[in-house]
C-alpha atoms as a PDB file:
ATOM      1  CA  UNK A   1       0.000   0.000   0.000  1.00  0.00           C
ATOM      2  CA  UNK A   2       1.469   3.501  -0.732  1.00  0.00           C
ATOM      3  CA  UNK A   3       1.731   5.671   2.091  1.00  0.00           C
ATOM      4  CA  UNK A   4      -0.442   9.162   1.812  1.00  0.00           C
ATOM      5  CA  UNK A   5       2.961  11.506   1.493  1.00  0.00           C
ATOM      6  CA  UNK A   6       3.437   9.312  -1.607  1.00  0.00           C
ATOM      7  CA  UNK A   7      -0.181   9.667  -2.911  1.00  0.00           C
ATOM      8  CA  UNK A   8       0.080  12.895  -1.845  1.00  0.00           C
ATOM      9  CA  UNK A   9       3.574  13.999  -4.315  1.00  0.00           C
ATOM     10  CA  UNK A  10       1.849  11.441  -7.078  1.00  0.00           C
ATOM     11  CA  UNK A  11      -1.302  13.582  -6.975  1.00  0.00           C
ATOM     12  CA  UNK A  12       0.923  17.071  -6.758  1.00  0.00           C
ATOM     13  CA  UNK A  13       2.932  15.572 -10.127  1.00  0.00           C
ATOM     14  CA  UNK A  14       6.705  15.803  -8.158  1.00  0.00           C
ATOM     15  CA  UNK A  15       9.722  16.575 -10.459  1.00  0.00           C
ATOM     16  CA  UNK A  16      11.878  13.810 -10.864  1.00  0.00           C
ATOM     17  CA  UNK A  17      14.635  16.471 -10.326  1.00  0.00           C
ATOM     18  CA  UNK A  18      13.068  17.535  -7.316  1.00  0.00           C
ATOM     19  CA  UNK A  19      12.677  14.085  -5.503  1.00  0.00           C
ATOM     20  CA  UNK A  20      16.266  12.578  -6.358  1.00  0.00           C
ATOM     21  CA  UNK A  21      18.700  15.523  -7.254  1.00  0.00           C
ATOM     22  CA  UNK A  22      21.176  15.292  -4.548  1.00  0.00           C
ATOM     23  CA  UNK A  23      25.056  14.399  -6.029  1.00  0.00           C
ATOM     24  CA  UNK A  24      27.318  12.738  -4.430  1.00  0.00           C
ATOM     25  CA  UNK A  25      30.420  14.195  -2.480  1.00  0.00           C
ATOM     26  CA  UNK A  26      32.894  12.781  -5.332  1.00  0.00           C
ATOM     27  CA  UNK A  27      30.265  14.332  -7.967  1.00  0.00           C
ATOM     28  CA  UNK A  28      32.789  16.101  -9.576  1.00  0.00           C
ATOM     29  CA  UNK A  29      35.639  12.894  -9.938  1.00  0.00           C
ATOM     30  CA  UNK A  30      32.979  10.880 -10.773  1.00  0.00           C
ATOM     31  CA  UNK A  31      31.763  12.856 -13.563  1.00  0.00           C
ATOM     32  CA  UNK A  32      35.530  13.745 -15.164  1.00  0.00           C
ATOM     33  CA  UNK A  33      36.118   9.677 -14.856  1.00  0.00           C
ATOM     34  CA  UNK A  34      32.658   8.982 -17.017  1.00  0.00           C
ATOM     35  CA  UNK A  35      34.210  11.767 -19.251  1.00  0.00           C
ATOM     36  CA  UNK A  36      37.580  10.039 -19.414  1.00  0.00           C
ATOM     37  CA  UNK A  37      35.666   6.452 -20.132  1.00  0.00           C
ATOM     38  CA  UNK A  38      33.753   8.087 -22.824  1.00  0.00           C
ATOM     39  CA  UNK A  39      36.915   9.417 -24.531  1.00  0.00           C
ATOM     40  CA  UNK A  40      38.236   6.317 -24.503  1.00  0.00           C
ATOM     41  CA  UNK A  41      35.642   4.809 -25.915  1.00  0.00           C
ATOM     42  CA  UNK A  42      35.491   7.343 -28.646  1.00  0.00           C
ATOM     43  CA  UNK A  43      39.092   6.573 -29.727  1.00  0.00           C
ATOM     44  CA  UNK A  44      38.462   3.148 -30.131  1.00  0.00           C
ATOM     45  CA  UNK A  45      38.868   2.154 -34.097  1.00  0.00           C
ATOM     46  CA  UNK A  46      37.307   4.322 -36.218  1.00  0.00           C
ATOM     47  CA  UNK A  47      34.616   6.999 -35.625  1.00  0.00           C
ATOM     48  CA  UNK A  48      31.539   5.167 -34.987  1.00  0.00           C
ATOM     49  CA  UNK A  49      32.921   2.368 -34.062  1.00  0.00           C
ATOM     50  CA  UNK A  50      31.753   2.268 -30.778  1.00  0.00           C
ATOM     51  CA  UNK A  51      27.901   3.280 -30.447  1.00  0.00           C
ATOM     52  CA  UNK A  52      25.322   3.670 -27.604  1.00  0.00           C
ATOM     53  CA  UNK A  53      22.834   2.051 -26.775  1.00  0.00           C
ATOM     54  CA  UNK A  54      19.585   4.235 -25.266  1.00  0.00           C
ATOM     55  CA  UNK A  55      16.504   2.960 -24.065  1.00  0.00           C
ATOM     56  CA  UNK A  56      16.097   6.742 -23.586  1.00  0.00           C
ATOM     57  CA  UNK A  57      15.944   6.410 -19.552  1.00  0.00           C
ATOM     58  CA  UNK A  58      17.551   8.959 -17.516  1.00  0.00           C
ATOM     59  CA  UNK A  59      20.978   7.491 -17.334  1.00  0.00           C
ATOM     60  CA  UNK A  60      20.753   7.321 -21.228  1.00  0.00           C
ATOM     61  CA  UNK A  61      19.959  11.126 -21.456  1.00  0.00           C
ATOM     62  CA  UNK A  62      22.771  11.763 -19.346  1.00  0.00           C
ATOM     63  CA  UNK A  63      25.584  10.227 -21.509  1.00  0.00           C
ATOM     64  CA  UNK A  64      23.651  11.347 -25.023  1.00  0.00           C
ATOM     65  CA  UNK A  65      24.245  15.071 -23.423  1.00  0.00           C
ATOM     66  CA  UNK A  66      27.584  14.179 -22.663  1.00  0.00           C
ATOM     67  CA  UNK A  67      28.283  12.894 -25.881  1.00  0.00           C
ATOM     68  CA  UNK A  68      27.420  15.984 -27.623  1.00  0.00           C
ATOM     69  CA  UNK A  69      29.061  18.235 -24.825  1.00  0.00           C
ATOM     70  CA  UNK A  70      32.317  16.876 -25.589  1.00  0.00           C
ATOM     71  CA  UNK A  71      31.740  16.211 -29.966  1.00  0.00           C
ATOM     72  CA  UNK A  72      32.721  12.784 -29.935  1.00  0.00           C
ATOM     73  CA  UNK A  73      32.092  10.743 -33.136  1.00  0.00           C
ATOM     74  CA  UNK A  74      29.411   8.325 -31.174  1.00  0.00           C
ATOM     75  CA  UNK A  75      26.940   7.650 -33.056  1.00  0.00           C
ATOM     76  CA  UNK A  76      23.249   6.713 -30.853  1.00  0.00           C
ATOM     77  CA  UNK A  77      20.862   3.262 -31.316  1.00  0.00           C
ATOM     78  CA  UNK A  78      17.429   3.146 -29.900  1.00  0.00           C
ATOM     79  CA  UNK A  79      15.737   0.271 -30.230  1.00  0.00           C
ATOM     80  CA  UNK A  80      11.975   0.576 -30.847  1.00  0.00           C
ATOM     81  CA  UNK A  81      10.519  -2.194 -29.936  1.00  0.00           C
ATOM     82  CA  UNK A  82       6.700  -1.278 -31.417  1.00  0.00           C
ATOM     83  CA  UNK A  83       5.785  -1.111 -27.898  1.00  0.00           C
ATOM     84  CA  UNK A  84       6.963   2.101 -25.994  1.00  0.00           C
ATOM     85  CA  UNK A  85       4.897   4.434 -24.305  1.00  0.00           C
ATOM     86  CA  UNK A  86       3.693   7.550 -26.320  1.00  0.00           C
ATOM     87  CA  UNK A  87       5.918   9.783 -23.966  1.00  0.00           C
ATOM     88  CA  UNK A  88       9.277   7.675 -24.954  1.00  0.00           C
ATOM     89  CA  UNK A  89       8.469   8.012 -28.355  1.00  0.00           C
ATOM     90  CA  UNK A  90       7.827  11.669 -28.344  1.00  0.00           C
ATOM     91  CA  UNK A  91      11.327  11.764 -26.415  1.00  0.00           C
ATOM     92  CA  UNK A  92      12.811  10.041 -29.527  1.00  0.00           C
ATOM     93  CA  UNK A  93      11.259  12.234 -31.560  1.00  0.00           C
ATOM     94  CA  UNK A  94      13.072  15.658 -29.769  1.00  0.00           C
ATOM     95  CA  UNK A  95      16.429  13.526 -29.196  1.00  0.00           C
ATOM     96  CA  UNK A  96      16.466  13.190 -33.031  1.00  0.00           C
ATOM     97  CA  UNK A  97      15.721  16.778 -33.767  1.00  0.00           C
ATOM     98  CA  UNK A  98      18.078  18.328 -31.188  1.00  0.00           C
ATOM     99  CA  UNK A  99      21.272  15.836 -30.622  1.00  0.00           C
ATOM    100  CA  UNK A 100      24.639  16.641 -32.817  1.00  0.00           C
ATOM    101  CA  UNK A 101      25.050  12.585 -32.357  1.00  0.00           C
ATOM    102  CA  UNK A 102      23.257  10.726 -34.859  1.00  0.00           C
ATOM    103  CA  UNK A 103      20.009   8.867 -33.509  1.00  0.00           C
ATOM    104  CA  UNK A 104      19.118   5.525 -35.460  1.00  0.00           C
ATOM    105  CA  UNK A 105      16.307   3.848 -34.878  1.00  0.00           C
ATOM    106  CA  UNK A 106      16.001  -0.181 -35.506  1.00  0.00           C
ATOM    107  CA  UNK A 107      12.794  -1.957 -35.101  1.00  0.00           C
ATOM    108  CA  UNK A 108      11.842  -4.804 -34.803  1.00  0.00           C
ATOM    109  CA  UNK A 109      11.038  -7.268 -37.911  1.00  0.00           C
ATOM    110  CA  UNK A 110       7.419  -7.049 -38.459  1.00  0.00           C
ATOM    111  CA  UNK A 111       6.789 -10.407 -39.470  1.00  0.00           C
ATOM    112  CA  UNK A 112       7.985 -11.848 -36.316  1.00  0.00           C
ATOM    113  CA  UNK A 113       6.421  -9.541 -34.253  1.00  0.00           C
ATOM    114  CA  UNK A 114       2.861 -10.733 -36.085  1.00  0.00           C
ATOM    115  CA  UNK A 115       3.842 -13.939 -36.154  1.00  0.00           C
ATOM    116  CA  UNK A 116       4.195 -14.167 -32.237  1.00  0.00           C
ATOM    117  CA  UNK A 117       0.983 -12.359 -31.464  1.00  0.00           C
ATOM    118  CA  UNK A 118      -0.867 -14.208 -33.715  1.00  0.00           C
ATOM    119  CA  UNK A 119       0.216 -17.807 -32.340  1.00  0.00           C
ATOM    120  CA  UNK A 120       0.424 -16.476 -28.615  1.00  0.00           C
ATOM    121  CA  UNK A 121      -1.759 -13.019 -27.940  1.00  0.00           C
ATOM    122  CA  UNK A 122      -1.414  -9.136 -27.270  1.00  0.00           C
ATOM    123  CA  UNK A 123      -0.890 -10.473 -23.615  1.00  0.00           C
ATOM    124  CA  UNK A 124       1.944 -13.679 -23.817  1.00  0.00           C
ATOM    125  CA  UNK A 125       4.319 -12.298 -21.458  1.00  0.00           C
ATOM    126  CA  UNK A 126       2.176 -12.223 -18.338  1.00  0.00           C
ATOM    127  CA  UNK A 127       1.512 -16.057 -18.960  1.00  0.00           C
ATOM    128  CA  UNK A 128       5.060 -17.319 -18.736  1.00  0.00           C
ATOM    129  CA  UNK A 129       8.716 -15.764 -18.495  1.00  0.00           C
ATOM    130  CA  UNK A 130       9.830 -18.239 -21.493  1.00  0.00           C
ATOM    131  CA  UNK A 131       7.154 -16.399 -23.695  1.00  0.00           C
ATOM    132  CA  UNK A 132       7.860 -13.156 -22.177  1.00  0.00           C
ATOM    133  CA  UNK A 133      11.308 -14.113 -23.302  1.00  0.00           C
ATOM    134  CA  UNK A 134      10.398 -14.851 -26.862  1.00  0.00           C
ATOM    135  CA  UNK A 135       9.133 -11.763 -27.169  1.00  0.00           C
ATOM    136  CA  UNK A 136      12.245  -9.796 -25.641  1.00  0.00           C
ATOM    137  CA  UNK A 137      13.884 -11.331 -28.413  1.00  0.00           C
ATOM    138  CA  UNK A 138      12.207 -10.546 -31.215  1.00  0.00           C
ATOM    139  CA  UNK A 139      11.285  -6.882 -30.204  1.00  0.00           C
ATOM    140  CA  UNK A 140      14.986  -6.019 -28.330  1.00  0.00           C
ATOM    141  CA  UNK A 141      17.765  -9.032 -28.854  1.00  0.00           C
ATOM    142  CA  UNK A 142      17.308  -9.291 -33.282  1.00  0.00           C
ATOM    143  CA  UNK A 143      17.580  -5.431 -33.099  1.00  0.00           C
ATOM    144  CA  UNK A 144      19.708  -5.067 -31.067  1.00  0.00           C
ATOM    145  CA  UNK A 145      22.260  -7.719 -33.323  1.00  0.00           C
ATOM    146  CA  UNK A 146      21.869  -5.400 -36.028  1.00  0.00           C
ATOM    147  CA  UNK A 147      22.825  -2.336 -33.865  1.00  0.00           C
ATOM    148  CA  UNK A 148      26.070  -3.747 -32.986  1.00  0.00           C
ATOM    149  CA  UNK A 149      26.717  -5.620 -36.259  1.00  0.00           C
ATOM    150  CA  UNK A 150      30.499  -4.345 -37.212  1.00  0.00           C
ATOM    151  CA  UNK A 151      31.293  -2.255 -33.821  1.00  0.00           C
ATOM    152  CA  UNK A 152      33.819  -2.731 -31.924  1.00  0.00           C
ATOM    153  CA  UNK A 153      32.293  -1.471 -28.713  1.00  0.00           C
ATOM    154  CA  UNK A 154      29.073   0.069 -27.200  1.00  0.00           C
ATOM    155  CA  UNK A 155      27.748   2.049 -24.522  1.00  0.00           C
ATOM    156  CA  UNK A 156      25.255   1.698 -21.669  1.00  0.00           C
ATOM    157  CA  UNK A 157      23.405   2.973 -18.887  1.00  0.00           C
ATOM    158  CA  UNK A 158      24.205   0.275 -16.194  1.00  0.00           C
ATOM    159  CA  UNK A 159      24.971   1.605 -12.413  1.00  0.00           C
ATOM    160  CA  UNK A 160      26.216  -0.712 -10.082  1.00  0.00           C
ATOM    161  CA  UNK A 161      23.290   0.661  -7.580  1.00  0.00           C
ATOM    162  CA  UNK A 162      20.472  -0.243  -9.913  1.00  0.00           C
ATOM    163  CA  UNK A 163      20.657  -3.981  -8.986  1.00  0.00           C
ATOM    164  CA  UNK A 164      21.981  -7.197  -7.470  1.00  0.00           C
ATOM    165  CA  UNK A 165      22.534  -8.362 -10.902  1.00  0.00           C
ATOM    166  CA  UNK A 166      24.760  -5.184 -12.098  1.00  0.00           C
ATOM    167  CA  UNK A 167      26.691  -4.862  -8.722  1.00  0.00           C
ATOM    168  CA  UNK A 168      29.827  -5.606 -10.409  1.00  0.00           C
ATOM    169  CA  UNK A 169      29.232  -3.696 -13.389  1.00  0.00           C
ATOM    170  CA  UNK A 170      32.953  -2.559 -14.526  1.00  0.00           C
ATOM    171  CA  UNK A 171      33.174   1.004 -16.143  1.00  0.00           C
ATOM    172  CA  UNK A 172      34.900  -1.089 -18.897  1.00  0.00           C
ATOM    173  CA  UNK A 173      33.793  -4.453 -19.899  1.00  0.00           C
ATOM    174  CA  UNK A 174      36.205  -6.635 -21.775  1.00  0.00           C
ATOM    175  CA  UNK A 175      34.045  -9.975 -21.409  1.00  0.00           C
ATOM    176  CA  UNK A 176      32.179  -9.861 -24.450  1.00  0.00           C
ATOM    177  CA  UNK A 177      35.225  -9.651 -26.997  1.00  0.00           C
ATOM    178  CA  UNK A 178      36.131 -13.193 -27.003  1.00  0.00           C
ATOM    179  CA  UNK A 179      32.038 -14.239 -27.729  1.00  0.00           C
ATOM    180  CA  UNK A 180      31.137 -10.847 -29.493  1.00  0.00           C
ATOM    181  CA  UNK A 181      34.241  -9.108 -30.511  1.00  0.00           C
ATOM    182  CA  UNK A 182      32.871  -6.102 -28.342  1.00  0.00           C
ATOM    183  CA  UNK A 183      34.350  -3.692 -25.489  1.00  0.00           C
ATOM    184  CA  UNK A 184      31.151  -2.947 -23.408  1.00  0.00           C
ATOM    185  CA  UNK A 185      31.392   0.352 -21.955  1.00  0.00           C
ATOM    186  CA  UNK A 186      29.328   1.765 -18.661  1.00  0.00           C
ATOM    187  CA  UNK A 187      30.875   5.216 -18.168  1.00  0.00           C
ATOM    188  CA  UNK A 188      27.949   5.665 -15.314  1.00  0.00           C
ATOM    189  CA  UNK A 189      28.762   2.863 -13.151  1.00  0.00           C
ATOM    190  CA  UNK A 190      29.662   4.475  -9.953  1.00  0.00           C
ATOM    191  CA  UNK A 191      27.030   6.684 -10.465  1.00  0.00           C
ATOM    192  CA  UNK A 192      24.197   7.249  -7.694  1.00  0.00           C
ATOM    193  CA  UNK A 193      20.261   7.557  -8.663  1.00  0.00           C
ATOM    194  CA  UNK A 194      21.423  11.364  -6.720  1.00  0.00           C
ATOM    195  CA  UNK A 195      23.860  11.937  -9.327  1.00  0.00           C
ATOM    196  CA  UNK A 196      22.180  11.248 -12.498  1.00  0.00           C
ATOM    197  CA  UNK A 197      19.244  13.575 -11.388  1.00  0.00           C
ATOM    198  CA  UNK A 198      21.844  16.184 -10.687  1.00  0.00           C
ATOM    199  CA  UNK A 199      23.197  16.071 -13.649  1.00  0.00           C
ATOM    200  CA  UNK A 200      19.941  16.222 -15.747  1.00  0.00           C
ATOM    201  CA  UNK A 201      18.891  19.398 -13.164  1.00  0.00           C
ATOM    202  CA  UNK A 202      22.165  21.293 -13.568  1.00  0.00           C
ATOM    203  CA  UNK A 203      22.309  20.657 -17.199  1.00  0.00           C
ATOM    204  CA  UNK A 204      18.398  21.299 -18.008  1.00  0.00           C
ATOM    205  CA  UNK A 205      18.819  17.511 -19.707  1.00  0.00           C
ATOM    206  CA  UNK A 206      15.462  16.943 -21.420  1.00  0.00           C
ATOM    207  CA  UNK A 207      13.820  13.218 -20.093  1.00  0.00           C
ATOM    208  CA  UNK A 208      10.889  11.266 -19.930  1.00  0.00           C
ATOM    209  CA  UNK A 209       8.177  12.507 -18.305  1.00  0.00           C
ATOM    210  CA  UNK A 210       7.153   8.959 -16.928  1.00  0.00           C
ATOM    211  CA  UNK A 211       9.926   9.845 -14.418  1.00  0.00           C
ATOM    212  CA  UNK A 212       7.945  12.604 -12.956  1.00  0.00           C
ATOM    213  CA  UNK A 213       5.268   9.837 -12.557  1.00  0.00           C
ATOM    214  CA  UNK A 214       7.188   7.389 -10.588  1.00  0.00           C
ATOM    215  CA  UNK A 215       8.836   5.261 -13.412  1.00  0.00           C
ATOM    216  CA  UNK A 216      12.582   4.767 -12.413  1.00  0.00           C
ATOM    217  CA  UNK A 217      13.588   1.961 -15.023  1.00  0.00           C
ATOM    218  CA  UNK A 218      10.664   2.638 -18.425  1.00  0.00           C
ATOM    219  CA  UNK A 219      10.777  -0.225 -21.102  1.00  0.00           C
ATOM    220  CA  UNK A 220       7.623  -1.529 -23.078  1.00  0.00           C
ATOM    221  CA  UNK A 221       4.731  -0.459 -21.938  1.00  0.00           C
ATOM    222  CA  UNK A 222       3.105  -3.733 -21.020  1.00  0.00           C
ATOM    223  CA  UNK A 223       5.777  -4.860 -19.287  1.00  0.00           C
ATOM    224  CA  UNK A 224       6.587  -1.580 -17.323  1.00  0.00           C
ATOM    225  CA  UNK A 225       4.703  -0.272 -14.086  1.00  0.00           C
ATOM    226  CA  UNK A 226       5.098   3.036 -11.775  1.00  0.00           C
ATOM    227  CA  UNK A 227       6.882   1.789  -8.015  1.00  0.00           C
ATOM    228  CA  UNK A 228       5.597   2.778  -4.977  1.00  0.00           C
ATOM    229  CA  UNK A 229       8.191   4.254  -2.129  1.00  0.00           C
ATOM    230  CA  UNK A 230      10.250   2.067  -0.608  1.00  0.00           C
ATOM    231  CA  UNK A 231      10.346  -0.643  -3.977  1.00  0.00           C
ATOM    232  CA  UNK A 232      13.655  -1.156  -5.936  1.00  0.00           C
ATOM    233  CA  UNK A 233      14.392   0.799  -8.603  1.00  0.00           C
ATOM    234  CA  UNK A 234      13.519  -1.595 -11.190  1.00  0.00           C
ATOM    235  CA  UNK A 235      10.202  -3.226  -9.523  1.00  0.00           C
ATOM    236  CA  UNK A 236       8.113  -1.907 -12.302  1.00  0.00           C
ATOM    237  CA  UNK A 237       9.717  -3.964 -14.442  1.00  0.00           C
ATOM    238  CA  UNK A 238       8.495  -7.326 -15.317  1.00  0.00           C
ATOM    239  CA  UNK A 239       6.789  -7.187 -11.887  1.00  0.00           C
ATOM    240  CA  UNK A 240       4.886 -10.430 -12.305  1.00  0.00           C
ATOM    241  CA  UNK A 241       8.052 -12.137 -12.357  1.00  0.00           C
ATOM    242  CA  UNK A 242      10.886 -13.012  -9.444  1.00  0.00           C
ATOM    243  CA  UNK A 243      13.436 -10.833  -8.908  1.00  0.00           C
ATOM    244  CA  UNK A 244      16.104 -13.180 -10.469  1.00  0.00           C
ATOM    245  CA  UNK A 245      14.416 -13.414 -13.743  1.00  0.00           C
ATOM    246  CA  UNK A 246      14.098  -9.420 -14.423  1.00  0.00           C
ATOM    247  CA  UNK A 247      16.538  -9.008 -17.618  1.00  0.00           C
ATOM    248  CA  UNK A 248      15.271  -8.949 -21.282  1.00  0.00           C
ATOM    249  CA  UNK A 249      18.957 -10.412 -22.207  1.00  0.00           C
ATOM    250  CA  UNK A 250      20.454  -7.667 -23.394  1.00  0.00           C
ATOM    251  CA  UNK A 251      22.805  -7.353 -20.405  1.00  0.00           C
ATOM    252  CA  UNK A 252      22.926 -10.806 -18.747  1.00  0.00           C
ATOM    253  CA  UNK A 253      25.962 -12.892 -18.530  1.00  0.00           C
ATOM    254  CA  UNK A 254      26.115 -16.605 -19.235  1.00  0.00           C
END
């Protein structure tokens, strides 16, 4: 049950900025290492080579920013799965109009997508994780091959602080080269909840406005749900399911 202050901010529409803008002590380091990692990642092969990957969360709109703040030849993937909410897509829709970065869009292929509706409903994922699975990987995992398909390298959002499973996220990620030939890259890792609000107040970073609605972590609609105070940061997502399941594959680890 939520608790009336928390009724009480929903009903008042609280500022994402507002509720978790507080930076950490080491705000500053923190924010010239991401810089560093970025750099790095820039000057690996060729421009473009390395790419990053946006869901178009707040962490993502925090390293797009910072991507165009310092000109780096990084080129931006979003993968639309055919199931966002309207306000991601009208976020999309001013990222592409206002970033220096390039924004490119892959989708999904639209005969698979039919395909698994019409053998297993609008509504599969809620009836098992295997089919909620299935669909993860025709509407994230097929794009998301054909995002990466000749880089050498791509960024993310992942903070160590966002769950058990990323607790030992490295700022640079050299395990997927030998199986993928790629250098994963999570310039954010260290960063608090505290200091990626900061940075998108002090900057006047545009985001989602599902974050203003309670929406930490936003992915497909269906399969995304506001959290009420005191939940983890990603227990809107894939809800239904236990805690150990809660990846769509696109950053677990065999």
């Amino acid at each position: 049950m939520m608790t009336s202050s928390l009724l009480s901010a929903r009903g008042a529409a609280a500022k994402a900025t507002a509720v978790h803008a507080r930076a950490s002590a080491d705000f500053a380091a923190k924010l010239e290492q991401t810089r560093a990692v970025l750099r790095q990642a820039a000057a690996l092969g060729a421009p473009g080579a390395v790419t990053q990957a946006s869901s178009l969360g707040a962490e993502d709109v925090v390293i797009t920013h910072l991507i165009n703040a310092l000109a780096l030849d990084i080129p931006v993937f979003v993968l639309d799965t055919g199931a966002l909410h309207t306000e991601t897509l009208a976020l999309l829709e001013r990222t592409q109009a206002h970033s220096r970065a390039p924004i490119v869009v892959y989708k999904p292929a639209f005969d698979g997508v039919i395909e698994f509706v019409r053998q297993n409903g609008q509504d599969a994922m809620y009836r098992s994780i295997e089919l909620r699975k299935q669909c993860c990987h025709i509407r994230k995992m097929e794009p998301l091959a054909r995002a990466l398909a000749g880089k050498q390298g791509w960024i993310t959002g992942l903070r160590r602080e966002q769950s058990n499973a990323r607790a030992e996220v490295p700022l640079v990620d050299t395990a997927e080269v030998a199986s993928k030939g790629l250098t994963k890259f999570n310039p954010l890792a260290d960063w608090t909840l505290g200091d990626v609000w900061h940075y998108i107040a002090e900057n006047q970073v545009d985001y989602n406005p599902l974050h203003d609605q309670f929406f930490p972590s936003i992915g497909c609609a269906p399969c995304t749900r506001a959290i009420s105070l005191g939940e983890d940061f990603r227990a809107g997502r894939w809800w239904w399911e236990s805690e150990d399941a809660k990846e769509c594959g696109l950053h677990v680890k065999k």
